[in-house]
Protein backbone atom coordinates (compact mmCIF):
# COMPACT_ATOMS: atom_id res chain seq x y z
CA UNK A 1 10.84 5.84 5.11
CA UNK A 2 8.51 8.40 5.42
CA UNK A 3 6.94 7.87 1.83
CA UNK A 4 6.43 4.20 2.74
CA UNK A 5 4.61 5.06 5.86
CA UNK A 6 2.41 7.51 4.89
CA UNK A 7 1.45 5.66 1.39
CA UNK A 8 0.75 2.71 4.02
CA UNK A 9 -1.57 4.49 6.64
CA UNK A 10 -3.45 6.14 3.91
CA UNK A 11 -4.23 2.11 2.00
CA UNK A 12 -5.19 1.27 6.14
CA UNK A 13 -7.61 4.56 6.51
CA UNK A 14 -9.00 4.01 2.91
CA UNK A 15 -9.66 0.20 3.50
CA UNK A 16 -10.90 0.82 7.36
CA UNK A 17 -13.29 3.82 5.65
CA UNK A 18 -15.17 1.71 2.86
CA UNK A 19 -14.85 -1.29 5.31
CA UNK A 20 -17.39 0.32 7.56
CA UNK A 21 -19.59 1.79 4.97
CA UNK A 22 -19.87 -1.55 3.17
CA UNK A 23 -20.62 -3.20 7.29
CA UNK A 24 -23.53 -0.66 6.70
CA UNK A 25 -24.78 -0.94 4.15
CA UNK A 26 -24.55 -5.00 3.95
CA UNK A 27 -25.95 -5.50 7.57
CA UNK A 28 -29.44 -3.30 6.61
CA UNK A 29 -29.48 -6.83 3.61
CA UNK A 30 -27.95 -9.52 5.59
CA UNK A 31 -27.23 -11.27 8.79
CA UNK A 32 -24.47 -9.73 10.15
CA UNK A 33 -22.98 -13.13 11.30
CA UNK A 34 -22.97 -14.11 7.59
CA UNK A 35 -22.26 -11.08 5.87
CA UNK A 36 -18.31 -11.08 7.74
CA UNK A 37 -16.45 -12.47 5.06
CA UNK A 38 -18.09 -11.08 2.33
CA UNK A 39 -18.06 -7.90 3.97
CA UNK A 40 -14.25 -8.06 4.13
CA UNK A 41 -13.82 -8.97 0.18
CA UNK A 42 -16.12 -6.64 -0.97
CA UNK A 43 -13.98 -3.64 1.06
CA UNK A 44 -10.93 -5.43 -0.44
CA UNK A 45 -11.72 -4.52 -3.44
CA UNK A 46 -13.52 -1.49 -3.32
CA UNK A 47 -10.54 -0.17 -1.53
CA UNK A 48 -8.43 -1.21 -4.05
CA UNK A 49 -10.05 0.77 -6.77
CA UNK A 50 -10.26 3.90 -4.62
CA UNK A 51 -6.67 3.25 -3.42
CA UNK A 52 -5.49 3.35 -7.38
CA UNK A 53 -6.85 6.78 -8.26
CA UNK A 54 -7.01 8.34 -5.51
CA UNK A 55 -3.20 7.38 -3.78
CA UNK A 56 -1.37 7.94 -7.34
CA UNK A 57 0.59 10.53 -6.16
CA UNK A 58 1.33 9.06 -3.01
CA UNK A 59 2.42 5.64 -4.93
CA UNK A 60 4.43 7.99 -7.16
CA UNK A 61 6.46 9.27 -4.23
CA UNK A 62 6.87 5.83 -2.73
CA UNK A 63 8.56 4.05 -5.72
CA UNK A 64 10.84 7.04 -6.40
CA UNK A 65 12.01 6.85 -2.51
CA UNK A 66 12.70 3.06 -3.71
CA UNK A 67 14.15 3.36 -6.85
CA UNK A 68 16.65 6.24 -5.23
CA UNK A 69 17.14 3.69 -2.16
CA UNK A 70 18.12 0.80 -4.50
CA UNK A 71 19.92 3.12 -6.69
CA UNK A 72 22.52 3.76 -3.68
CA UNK A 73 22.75 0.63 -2.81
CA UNK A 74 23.96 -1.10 -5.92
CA UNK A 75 26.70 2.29 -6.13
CA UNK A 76 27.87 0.98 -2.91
CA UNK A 77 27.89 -2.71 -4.27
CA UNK A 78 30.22 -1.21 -7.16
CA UNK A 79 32.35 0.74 -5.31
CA UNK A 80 32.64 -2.46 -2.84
CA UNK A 81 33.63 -4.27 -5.92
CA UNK A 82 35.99 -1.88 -7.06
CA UNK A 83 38.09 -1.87 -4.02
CA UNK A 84 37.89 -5.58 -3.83
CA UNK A 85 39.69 -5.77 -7.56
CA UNK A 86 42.73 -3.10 -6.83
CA UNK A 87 44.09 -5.41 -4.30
């Protein structure tokens, strides 16, 4: 669980950094009523691409923890199964 969180808060501070650089840099150019939504897609994506390279490792980490997690699970679905067919 701890993969998942960390991976998590680091896509939330990476989209919540380049969210208010792009509010920055858009609201010197545009109204800042107008520039909310494209504000938000622009930060969608850049944090996106940043969130790619830069969280590789951390996305790494996180699908091992998951693979592992449903890895165990179907074991127990087997052995479950097992049991079931001796009676």
């Amino acid at each position: 669980m701890k993969a998942f969180w960390l991976y998590t808060l680091a896509r939330l501070g990476v989209f919540v950094v380049t969210y208010a650089i792009v509010w920055g840099i858009a609201s010197v150019w545009f109204d800042p009523e107008f520039a909310n939504l494209f504000v938000l897609l622009v930060a969608l994506v850049v944090s996106s691409l940043i969130s790619y390279f830069a969280l590789g490792r951390l996305r790494d980490d996180l699908a091992q923890h998951i693979s592992g997690r449903a890895e165990r699970m179907s074991q127990r679905i087997e052995e479950s199964r097992r049991a079931e067919d001796v009676d």
